[in-house]
N, C-alpha and C. Protein backbone atom coordinates (compact mmCIF):
# COMPACT_ATOMS: atom_id res chain seq x y z
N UNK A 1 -15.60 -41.10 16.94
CA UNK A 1 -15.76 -42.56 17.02
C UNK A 1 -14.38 -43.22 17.03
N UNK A 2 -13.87 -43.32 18.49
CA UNK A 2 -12.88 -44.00 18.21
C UNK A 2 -12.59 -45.56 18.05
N UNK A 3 -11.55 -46.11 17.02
CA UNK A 3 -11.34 -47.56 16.86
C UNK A 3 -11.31 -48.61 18.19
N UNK A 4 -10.17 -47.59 18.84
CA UNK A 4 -9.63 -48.77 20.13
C UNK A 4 -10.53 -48.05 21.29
N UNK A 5 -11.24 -49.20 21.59
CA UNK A 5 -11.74 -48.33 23.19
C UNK A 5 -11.10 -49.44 24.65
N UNK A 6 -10.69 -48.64 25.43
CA UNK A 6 -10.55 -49.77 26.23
C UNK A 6 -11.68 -50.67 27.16
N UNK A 7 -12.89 -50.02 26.95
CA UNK A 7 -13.75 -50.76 27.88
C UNK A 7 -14.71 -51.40 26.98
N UNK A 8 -14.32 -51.63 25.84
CA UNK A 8 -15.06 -52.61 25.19
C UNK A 8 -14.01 -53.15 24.46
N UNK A 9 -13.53 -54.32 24.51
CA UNK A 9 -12.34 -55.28 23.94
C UNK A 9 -12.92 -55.89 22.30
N UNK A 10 -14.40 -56.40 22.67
CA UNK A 10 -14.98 -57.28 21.94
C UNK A 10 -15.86 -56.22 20.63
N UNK A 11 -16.05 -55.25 21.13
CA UNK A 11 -16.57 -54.21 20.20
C UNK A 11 -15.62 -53.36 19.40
N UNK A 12 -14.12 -53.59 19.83
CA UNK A 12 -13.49 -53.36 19.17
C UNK A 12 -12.88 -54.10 17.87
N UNK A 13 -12.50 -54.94 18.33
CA UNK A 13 -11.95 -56.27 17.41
C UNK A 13 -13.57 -56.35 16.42
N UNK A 14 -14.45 -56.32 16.97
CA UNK A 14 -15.70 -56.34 15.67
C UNK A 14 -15.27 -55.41 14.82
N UNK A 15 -15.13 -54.31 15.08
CA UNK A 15 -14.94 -53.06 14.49
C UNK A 15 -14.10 -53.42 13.46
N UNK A 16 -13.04 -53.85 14.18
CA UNK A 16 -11.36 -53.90 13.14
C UNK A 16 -11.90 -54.67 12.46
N UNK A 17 -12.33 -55.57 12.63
CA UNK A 17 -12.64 -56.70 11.43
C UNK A 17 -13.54 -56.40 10.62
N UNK A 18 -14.63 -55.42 11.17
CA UNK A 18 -15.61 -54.92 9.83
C UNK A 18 -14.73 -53.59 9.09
N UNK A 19 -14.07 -52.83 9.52
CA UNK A 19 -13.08 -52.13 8.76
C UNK A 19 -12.14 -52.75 7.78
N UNK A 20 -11.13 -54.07 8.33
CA UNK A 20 -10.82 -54.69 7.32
C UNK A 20 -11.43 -55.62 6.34
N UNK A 21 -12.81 -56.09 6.84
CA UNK A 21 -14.01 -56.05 5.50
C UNK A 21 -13.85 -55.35 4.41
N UNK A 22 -13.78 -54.11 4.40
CA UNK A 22 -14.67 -53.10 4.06
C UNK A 22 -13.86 -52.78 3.38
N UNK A 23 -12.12 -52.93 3.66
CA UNK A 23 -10.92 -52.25 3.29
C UNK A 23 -11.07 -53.25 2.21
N UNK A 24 -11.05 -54.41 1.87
CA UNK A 24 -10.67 -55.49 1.42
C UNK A 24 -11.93 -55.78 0.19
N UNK A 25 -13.19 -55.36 0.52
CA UNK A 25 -14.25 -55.57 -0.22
C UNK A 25 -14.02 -54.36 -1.55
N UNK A 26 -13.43 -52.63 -0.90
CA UNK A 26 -12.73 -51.84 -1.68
C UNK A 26 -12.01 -52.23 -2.31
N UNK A 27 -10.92 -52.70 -2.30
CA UNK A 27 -10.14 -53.55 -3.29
C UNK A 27 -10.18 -53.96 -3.77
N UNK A 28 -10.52 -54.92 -3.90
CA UNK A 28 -10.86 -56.13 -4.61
C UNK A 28 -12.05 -55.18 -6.01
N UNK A 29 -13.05 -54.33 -5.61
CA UNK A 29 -13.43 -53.60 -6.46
C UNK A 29 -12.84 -53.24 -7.54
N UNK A 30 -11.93 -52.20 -6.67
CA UNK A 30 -10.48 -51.15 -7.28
C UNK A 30 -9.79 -52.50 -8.10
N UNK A 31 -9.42 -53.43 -7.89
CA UNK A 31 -8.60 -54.34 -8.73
C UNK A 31 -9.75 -54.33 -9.95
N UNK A 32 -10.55 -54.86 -9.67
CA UNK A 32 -11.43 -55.80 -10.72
C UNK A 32 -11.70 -54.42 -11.86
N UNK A 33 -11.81 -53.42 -11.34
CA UNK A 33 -12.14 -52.14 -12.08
C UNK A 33 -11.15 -52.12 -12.55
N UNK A 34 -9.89 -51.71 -12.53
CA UNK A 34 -8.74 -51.40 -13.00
C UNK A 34 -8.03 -52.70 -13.88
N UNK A 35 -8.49 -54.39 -13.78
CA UNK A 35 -8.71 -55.01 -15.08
C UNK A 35 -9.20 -54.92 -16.20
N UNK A 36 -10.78 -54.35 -15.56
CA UNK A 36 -11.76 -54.18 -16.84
C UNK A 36 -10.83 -53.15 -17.66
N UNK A 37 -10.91 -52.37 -16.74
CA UNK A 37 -10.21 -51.12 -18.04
C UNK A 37 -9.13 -51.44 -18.56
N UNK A 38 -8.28 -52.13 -18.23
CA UNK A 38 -6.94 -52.59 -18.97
C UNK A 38 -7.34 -53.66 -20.01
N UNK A 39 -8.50 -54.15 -19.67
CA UNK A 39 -9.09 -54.88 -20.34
C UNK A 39 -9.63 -54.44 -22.28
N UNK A 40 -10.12 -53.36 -21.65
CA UNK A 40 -10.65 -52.78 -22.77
C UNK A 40 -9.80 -52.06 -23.84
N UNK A 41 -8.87 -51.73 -23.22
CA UNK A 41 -7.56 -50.73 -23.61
C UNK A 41 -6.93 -51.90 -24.78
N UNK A 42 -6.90 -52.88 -24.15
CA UNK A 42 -5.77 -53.64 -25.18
C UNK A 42 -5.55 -55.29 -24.35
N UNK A 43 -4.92 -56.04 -24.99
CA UNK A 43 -5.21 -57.76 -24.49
C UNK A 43 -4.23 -57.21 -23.16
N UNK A 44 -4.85 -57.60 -22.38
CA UNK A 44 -4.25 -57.86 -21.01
C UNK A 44 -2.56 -59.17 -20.89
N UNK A 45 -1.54 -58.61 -20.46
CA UNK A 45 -0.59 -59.43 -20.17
C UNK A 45 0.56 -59.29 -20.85
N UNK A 46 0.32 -58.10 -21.63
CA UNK A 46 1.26 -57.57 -22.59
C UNK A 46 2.18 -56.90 -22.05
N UNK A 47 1.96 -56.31 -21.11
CA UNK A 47 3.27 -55.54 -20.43
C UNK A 47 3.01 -54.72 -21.05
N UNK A 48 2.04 -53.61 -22.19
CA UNK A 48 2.35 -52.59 -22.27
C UNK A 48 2.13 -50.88 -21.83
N UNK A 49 2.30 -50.33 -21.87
CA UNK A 49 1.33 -49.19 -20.81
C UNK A 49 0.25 -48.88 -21.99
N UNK A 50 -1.00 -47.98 -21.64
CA UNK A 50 -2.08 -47.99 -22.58
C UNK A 50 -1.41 -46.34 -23.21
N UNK A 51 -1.92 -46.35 -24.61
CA UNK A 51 -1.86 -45.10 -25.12
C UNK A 51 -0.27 -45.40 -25.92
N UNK A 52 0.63 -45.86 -25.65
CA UNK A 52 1.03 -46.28 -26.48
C UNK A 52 0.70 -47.04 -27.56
N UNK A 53 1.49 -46.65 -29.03
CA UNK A 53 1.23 -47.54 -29.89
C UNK A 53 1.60 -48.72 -30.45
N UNK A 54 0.59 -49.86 -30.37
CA UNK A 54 1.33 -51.23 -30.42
C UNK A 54 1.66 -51.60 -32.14
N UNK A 55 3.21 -52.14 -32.08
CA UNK A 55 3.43 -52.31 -33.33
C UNK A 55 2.32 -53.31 -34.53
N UNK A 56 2.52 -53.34 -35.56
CA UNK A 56 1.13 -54.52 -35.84
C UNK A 56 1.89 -55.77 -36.14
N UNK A 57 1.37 -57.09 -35.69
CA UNK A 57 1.38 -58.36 -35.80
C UNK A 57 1.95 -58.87 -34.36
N UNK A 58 1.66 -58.13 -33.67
CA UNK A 58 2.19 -58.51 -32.60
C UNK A 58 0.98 -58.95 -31.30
């Protein structure tokens, strides 16, 4: 199944654009997933990596 065909212009550009859908709908997943879990780990915005230990009162 190739992307670029030359004898269909308009079935292509659909294509690309439902691929970059699709690319973009992934992401946005992958982000939101990879908040939650930073989420859960420790307050978000801290700059710190997880699994380290955070000093207390901080």
């Amino acid at each position: 199944m190739p992307i670029f065909d030359s004898d269909d212009p308009d079935g292509t550009f659909r294509r690309v654009l439902k691929l970059g859908a699709i690319g973009l709908f992934l992401c946005g997943i992958l982000i939101a997933l990879l908040a939650w879990a930073s989420g859960l780990k420790g307050k978000p915005g801290t700059g710190k990596k997880p699994g380290k230990p955070v000093p207390a009162g901080r």
